[in-house]
C-alpha atoms as a PDB file:
ATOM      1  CA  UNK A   1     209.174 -93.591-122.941  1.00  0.00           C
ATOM      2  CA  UNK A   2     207.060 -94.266-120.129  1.00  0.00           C
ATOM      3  CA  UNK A   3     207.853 -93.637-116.948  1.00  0.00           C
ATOM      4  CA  UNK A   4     207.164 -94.662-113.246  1.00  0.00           C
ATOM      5  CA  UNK A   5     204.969 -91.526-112.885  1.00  0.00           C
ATOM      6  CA  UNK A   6     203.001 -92.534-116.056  1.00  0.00           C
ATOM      7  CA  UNK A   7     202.609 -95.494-114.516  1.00  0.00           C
ATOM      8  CA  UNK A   8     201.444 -95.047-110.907  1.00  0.00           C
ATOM      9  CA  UNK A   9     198.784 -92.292-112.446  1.00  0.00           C
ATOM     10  CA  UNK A  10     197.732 -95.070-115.295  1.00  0.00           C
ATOM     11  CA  UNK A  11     197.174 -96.948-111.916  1.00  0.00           C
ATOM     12  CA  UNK A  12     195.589 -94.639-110.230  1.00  0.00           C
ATOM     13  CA  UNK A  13     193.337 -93.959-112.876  1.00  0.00           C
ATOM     14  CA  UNK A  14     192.459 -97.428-112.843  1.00  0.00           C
ATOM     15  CA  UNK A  15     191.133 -97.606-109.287  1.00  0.00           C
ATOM     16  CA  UNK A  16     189.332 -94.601-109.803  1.00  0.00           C
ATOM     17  CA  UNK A  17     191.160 -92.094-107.385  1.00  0.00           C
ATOM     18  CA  UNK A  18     193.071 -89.230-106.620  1.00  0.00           C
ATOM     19  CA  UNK A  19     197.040 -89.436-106.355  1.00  0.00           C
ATOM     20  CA  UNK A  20     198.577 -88.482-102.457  1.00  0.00           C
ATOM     21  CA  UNK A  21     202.057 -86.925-103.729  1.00  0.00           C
ATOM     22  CA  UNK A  22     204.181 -85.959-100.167  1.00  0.00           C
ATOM     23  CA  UNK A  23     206.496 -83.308-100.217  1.00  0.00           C
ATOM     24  CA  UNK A  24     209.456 -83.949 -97.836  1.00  0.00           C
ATOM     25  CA  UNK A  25     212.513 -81.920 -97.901  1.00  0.00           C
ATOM     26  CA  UNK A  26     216.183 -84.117 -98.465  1.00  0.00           C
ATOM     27  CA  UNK A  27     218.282 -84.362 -95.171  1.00  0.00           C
ATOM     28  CA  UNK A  28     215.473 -82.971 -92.949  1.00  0.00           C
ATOM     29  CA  UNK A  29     216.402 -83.423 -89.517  1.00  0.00           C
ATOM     30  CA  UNK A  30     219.592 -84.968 -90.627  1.00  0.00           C
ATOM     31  CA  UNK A  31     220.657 -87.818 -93.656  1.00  0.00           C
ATOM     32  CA  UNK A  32     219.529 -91.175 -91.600  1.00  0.00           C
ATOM     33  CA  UNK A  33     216.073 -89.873 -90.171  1.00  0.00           C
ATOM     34  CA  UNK A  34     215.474 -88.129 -93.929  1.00  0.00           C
ATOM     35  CA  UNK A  35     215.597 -91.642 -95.381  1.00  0.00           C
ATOM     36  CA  UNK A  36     213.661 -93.342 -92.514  1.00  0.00           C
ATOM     37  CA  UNK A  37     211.028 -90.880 -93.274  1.00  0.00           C
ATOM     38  CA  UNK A  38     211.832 -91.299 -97.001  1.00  0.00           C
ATOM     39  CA  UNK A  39     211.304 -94.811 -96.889  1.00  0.00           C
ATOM     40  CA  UNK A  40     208.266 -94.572 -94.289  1.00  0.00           C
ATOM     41  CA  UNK A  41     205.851 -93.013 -97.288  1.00  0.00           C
ATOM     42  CA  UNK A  42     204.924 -95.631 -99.762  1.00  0.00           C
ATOM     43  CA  UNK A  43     204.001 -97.600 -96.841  1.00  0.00           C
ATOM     44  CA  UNK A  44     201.726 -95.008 -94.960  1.00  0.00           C
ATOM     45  CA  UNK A  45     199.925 -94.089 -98.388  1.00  0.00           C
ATOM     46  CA  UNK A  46     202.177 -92.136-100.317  1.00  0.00           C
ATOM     47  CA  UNK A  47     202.011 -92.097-104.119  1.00  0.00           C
ATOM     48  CA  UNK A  48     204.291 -90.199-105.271  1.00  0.00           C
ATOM     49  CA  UNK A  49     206.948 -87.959-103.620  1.00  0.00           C
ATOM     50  CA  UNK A  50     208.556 -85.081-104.359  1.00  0.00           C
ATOM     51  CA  UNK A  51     211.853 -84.332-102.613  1.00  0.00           C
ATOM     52  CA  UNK A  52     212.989 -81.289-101.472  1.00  0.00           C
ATOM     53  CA  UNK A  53     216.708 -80.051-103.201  1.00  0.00           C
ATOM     54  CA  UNK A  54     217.867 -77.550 -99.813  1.00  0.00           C
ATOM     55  CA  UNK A  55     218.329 -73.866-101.313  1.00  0.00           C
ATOM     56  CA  UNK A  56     219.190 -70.811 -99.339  1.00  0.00           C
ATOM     57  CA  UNK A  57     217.034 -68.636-101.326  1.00  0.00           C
ATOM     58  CA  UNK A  58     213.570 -70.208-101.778  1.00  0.00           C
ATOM     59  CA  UNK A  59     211.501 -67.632-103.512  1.00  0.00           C
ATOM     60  CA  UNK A  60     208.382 -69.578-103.500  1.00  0.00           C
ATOM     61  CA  UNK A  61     208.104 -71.657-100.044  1.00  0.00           C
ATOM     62  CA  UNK A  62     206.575 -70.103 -96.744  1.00  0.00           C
ATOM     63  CA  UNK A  63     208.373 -70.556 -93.292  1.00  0.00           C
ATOM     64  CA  UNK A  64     208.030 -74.263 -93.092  1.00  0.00           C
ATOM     65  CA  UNK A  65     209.936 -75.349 -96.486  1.00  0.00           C
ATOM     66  CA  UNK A  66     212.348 -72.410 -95.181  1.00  0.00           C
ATOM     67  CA  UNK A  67     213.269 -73.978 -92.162  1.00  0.00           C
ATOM     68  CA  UNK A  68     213.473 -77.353 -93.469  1.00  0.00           C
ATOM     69  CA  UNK A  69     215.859 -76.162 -95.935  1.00  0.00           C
ATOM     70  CA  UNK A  70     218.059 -74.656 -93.080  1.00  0.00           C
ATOM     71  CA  UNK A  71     217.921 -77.412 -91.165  1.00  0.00           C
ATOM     72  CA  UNK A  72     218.817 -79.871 -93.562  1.00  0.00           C
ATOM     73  CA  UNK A  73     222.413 -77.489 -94.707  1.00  0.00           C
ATOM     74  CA  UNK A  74     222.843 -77.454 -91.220  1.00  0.00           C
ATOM     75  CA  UNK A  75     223.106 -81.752 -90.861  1.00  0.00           C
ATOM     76  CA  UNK A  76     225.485 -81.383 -94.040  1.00  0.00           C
ATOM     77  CA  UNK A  77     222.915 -82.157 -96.560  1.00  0.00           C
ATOM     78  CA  UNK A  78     224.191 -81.193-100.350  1.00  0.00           C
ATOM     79  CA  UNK A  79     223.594 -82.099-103.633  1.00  0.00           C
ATOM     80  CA  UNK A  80     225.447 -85.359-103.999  1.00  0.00           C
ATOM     81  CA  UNK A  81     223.900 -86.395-100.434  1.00  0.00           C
ATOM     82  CA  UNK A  82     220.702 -86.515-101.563  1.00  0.00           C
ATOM     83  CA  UNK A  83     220.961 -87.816-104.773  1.00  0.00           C
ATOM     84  CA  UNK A  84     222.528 -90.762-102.305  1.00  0.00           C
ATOM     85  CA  UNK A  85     218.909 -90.682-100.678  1.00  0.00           C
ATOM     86  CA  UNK A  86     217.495 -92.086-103.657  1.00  0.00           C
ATOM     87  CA  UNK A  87     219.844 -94.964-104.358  1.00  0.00           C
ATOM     88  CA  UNK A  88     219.413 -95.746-101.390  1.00  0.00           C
ATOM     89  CA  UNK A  89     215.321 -95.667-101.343  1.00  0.00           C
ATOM     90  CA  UNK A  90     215.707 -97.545-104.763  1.00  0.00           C
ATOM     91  CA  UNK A  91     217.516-100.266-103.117  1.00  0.00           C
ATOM     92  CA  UNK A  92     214.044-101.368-101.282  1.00  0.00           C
ATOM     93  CA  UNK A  93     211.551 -99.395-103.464  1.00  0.00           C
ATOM     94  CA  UNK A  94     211.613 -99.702-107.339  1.00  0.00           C
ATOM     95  CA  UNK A  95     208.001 -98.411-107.799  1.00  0.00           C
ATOM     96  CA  UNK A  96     207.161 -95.434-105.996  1.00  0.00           C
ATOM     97  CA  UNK A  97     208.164 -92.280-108.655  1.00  0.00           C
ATOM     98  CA  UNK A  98     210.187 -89.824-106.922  1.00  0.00           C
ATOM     99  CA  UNK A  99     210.511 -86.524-108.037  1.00  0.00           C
ATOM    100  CA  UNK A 100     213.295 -83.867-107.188  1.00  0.00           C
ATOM    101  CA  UNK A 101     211.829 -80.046-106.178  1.00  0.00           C
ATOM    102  CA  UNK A 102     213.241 -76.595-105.951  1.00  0.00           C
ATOM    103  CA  UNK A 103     215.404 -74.373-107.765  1.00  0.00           C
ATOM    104  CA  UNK A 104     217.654 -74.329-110.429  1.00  0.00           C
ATOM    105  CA  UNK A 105     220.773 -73.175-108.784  1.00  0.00           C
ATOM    106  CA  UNK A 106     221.847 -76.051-106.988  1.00  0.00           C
ATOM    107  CA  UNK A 107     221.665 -78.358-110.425  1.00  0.00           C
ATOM    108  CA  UNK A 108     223.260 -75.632-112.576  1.00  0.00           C
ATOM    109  CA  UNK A 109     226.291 -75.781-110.114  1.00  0.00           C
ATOM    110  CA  UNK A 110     226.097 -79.229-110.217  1.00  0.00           C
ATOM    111  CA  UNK A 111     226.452 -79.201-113.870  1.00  0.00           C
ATOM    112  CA  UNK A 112     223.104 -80.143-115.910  1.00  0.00           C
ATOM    113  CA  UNK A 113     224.436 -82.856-118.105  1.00  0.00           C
ATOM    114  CA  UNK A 114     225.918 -84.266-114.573  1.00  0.00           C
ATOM    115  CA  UNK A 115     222.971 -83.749-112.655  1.00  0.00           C
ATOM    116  CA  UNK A 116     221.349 -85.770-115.521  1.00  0.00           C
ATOM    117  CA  UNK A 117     223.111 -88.614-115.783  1.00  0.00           C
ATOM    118  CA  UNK A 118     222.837 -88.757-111.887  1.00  0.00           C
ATOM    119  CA  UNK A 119     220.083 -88.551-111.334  1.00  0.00           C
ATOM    120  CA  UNK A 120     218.776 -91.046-113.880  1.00  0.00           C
ATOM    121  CA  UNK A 121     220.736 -93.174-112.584  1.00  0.00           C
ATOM    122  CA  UNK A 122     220.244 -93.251-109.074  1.00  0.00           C
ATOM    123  CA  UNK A 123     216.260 -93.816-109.835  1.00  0.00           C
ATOM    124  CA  UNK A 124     214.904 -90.130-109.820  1.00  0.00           C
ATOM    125  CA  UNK A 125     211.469 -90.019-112.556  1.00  0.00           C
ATOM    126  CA  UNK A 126     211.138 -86.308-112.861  1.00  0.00           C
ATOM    127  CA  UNK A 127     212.020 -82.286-112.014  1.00  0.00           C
ATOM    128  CA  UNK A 128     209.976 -79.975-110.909  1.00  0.00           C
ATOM    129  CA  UNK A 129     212.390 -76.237-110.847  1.00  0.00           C
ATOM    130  CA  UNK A 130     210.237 -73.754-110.005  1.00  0.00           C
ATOM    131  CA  UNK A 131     212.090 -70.643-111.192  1.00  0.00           C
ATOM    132  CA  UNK A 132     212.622 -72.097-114.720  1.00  0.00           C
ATOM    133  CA  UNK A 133     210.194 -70.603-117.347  1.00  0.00           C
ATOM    134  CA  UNK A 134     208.877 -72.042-120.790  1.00  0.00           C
ATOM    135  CA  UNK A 135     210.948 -69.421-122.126  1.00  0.00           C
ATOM    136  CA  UNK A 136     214.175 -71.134-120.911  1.00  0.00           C
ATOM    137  CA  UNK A 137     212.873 -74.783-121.675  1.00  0.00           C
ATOM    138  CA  UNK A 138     216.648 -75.545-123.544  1.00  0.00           C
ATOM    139  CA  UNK A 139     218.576 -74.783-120.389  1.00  0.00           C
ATOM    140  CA  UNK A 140     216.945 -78.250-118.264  1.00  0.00           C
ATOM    141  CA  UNK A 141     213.488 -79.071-119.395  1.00  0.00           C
ATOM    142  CA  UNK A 142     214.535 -80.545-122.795  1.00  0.00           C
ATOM    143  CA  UNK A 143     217.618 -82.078-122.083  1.00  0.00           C
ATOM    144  CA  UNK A 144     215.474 -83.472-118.870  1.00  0.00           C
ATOM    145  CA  UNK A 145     213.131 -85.134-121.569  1.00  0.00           C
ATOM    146  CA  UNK A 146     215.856 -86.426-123.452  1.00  0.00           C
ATOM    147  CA  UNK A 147     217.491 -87.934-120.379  1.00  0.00           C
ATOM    148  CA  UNK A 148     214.321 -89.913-119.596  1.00  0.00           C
ATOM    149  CA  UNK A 149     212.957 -87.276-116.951  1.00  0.00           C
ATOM    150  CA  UNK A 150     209.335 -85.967-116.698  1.00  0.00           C
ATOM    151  CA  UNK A 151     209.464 -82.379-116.270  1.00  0.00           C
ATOM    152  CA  UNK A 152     206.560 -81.284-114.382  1.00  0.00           C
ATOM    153  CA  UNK A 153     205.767 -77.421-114.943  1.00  0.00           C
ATOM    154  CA  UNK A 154     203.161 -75.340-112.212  1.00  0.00           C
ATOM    155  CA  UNK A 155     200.366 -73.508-113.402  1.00  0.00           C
ATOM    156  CA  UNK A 156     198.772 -70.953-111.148  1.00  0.00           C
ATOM    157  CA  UNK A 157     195.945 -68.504-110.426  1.00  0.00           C
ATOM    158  CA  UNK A 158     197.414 -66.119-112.732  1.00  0.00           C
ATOM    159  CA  UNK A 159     197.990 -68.848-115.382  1.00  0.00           C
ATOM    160  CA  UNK A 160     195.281 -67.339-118.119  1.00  0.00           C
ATOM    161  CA  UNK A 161     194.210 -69.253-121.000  1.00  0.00           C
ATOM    162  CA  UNK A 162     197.074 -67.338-123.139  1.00  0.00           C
ATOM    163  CA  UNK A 163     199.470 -68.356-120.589  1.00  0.00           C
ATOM    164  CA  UNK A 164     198.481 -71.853-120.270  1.00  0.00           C
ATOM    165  CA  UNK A 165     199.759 -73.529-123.856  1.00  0.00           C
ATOM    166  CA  UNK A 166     203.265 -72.305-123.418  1.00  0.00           C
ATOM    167  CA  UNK A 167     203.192 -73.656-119.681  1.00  0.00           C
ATOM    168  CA  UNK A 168     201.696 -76.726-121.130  1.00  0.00           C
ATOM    169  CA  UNK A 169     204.023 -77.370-124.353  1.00  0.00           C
ATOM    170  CA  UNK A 170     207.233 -79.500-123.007  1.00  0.00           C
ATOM    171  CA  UNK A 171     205.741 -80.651-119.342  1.00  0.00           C
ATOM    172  CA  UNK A 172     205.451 -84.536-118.899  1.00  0.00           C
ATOM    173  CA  UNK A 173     204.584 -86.367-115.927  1.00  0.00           C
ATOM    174  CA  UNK A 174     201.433 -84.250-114.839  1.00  0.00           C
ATOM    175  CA  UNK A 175     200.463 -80.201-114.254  1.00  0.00           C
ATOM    176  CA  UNK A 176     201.107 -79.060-110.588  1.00  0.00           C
ATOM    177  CA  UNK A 177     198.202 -76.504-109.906  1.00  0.00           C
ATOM    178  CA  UNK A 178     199.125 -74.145-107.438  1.00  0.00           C
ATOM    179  CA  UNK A 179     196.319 -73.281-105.321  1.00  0.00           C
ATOM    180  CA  UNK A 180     196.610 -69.892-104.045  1.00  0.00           C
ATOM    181  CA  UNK A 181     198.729 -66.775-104.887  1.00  0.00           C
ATOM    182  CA  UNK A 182     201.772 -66.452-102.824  1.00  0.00           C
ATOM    183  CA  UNK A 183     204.206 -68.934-100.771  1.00  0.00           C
ATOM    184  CA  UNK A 184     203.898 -72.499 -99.789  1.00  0.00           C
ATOM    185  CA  UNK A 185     201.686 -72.912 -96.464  1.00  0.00           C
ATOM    186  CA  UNK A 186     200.382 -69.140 -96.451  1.00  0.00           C
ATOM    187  CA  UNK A 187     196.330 -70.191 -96.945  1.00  0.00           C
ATOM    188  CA  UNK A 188     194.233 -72.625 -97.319  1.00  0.00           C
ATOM    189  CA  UNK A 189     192.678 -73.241-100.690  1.00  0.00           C
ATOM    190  CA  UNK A 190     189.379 -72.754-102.411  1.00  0.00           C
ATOM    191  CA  UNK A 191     187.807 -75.945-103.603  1.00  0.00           C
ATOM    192  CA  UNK A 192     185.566 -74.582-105.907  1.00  0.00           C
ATOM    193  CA  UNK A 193     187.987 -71.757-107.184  1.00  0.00           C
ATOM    194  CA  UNK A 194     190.237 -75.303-107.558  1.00  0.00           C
ATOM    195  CA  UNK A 195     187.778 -77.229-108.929  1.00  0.00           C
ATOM    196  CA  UNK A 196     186.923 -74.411-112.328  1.00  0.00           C
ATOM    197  CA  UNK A 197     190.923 -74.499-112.448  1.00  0.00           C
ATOM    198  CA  UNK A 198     191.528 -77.943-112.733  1.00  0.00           C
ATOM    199  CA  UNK A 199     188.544 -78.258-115.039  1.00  0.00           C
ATOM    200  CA  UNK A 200     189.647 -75.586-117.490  1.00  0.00           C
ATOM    201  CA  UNK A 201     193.419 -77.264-117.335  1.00  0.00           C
ATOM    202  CA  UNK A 202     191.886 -80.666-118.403  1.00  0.00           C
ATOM    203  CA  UNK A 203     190.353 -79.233-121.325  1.00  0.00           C
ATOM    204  CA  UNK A 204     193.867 -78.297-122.719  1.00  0.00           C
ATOM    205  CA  UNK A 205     195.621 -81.389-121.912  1.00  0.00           C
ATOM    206  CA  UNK A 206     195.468 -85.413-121.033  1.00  0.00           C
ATOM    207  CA  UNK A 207     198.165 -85.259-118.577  1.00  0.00           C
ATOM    208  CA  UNK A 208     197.107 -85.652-114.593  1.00  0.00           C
ATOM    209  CA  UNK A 209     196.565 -82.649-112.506  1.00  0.00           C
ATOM    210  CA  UNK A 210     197.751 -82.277-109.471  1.00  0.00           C
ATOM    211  CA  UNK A 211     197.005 -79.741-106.575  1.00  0.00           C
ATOM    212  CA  UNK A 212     199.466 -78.574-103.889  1.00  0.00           C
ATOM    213  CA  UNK A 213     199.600 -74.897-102.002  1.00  0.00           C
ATOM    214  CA  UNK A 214     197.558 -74.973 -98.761  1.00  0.00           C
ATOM    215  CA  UNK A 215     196.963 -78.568 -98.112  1.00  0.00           C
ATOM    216  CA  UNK A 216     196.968 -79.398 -94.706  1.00  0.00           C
ATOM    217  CA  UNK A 217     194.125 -81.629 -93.420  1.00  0.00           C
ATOM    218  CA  UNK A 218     192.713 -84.869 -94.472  1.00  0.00           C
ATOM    219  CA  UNK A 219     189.615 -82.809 -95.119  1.00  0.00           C
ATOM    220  CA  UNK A 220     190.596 -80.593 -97.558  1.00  0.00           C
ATOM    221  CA  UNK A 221     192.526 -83.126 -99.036  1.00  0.00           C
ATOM    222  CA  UNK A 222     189.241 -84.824 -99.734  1.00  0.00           C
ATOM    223  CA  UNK A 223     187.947 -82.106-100.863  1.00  0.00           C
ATOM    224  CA  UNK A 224     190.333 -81.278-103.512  1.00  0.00           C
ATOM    225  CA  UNK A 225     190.483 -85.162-104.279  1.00  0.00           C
ATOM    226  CA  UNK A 226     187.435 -84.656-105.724  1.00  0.00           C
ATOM    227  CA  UNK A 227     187.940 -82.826-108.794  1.00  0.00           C
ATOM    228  CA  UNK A 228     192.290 -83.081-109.155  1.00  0.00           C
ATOM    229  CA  UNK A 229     193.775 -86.208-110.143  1.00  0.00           C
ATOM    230  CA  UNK A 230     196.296 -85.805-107.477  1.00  0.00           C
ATOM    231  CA  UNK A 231     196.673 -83.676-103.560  1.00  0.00           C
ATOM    232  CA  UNK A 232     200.061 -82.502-103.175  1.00  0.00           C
ATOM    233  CA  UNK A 233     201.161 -81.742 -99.302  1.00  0.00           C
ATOM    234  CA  UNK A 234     204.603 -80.498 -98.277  1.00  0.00           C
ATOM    235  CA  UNK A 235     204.263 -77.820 -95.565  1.00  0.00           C
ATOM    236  CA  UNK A 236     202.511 -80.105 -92.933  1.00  0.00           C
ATOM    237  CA  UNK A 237     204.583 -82.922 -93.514  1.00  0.00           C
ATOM    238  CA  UNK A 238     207.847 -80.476 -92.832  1.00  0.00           C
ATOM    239  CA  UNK A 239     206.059 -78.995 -89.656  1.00  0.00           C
ATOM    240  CA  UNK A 240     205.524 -82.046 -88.611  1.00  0.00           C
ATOM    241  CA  UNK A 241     209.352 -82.916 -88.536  1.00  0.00           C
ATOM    242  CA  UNK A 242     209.827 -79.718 -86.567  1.00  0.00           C
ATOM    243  CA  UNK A 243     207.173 -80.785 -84.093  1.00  0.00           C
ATOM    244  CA  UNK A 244     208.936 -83.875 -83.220  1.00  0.00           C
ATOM    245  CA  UNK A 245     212.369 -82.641 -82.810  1.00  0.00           C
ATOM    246  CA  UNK A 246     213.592 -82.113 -79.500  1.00  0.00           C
ATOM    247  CA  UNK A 247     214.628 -79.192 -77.129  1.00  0.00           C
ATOM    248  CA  UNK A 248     218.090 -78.878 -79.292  1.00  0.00           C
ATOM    249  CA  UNK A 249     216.508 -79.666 -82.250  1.00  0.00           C
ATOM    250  CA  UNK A 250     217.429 -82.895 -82.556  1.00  0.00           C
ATOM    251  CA  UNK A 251     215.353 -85.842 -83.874  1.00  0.00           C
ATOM    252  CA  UNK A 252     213.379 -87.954 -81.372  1.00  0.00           C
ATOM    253  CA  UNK A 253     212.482 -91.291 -82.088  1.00  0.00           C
ATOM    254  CA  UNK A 254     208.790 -90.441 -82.824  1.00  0.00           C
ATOM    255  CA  UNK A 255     209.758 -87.902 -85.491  1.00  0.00           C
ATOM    256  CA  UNK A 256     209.673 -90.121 -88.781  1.00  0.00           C
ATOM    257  CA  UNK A 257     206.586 -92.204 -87.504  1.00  0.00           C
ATOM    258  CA  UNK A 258     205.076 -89.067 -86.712  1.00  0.00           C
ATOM    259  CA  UNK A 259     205.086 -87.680 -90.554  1.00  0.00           C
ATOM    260  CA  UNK A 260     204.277 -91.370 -91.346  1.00  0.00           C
ATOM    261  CA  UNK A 261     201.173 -91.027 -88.888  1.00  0.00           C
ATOM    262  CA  UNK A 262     199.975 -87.884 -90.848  1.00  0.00           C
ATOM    263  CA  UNK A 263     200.302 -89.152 -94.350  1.00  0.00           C
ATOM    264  CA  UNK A 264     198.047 -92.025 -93.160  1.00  0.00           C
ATOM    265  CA  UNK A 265     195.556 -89.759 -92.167  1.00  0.00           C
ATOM    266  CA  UNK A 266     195.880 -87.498 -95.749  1.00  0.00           C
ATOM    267  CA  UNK A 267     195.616 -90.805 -98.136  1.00  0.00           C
ATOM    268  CA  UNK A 268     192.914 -91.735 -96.012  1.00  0.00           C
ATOM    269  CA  UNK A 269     191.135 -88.454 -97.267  1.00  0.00           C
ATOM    270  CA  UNK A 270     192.000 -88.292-100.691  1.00  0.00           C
ATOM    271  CA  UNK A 271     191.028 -92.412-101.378  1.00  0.00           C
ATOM    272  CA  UNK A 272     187.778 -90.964 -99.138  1.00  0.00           C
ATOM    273  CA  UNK A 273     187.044 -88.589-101.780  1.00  0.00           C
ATOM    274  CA  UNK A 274     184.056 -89.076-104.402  1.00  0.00           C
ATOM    275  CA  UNK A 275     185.128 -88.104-108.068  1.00  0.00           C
ATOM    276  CA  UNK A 276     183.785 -85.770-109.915  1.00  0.00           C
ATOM    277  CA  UNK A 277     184.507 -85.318-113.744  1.00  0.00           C
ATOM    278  CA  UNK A 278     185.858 -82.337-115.500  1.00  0.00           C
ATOM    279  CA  UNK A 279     182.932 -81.847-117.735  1.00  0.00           C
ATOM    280  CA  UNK A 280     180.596 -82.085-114.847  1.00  0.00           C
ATOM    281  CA  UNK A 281     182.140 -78.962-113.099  1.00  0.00           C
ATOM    282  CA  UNK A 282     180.772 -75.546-114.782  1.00  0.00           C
END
């Protein structure tokens, strides 16, 4: 089955360039300026976005994620909610692949076969659940496949080449490639460190590979345009919904514009950025 993600990369691939994948977190400030900012991305250069599902404990996101998370239980945001946030993107968007992000408690008290069904059917394309190993692929990532779902798996610094094929065996969609060792937003990465990890990635597998960790300017999101086949940014975007919330920290009418007004600038980098193949990088 092909799906929208296989799609907009088959695109992509066409034009010759990188992927901009947005990270926004689901009811960040509240429900009606989440969807404004939702439906804000495609337009400002967005090609694929992930969507944040709110946790209280995320192990793996820095500060940022962490406060968007709190601030979006705060304006009521839950499961169901933002599930709703997708139906109602669909309603205007049927092309731009939206995947769902975070952890697996919120789906398993959701109930998987549920969550499934529900999220197929309000127009979500894949999962990425961080905390889910290849060792527990039967508990989501297979019924995820069956259900029509990409599940996209990270591979990291630490990912060694005995590592990789297990991380590699049941993902769909494309390989996120954490940049640095340690939490969302903590460093900036190192694009040729980046560049031999995406390299020895795509000599295991065909899918995309996509870069996220660290991300922050339209600069380094040329440079890792270069050598990934897509620039994942998350932190920024979320800081700069806290940046444009007022005094009380309530949303101001330049808040979704201004995340819109940095993803312009970040797809301007990555469709900036010259190619490079795999086998040219040593």
């Amino acid at each position: 089955m092909t799906t929208r993600i296989d799609r907009r990369f088959a695109a992509l691939r066409e034009e010759g360039r990188a992927a901009l994948v947005t990270f926004v977190m689901a009811g960040d400030p509240d429900y009606e300026h989440s969807l404004a900012i939702l439906k804000a991305l495609p337009g400002a250069g967005a090609d694929v976005i992930e969507l944040g599902m709110p946790f209280t404990d995320p192990m793996a996101d820095g500060p940022a994620i962490q406060a968007a998370g709190l601030r979006a239980f705060k304006s009521g945001q839950n499961m169901k909610r933002t599930l709703a946030l997708v139906r109602e993107f669909r309603a205007t968007d049927g092309t731009t692949p939206i995947i769902l992000m975070g952890y697996y408690n919120p789906i398993y008290v959701y109930g998987i076969d549920k969550f499934l069904a529900d999220a197929k059917a309000a127009g979500v394309d894949g999962l990425i659940v961080v905390d889910l190993p290849p060792e527990e692929d039967e508990e989501l990532c297979l019924p995820a496949c069956t259900a029509g779902l990409n599940f996209i798996r990270l591979a990291t610094p630490t990912t060694d080449d005995k590592r990789l094929p297990a991380v590699l065996r049941n993902t769909s969609g494309f390989i996120y490639y954490v940049s640095i060792t340690g939490i969302t937003g903590a460093a900036a990465p190192d694009s040729g460190k980046v560049a031999q990890a995406v390299a020895r990635i795509k000599r295991r597998t065909k899918l995309p590979v996509c870069v996220g960790f660290g991300v922050r300017t339209a600069e380094q999101a040329r440079a890792m345009a270069r050598d990934a086949d897509g620039v994942v940014v998350g932190s920024a975007l979320v800081e700069a919904v806290r940046t444009n919330l007022d005094s009380d920290g309530k949303p101001t009418a330049a808040t979704a514009e201004s995340v819109a007004d940095l993803v312009r600038a970040l797809a301007a980098g990555v469709r900036g950025a010259r190619r490079v193949a795999a086998t040219d990088i040593r």
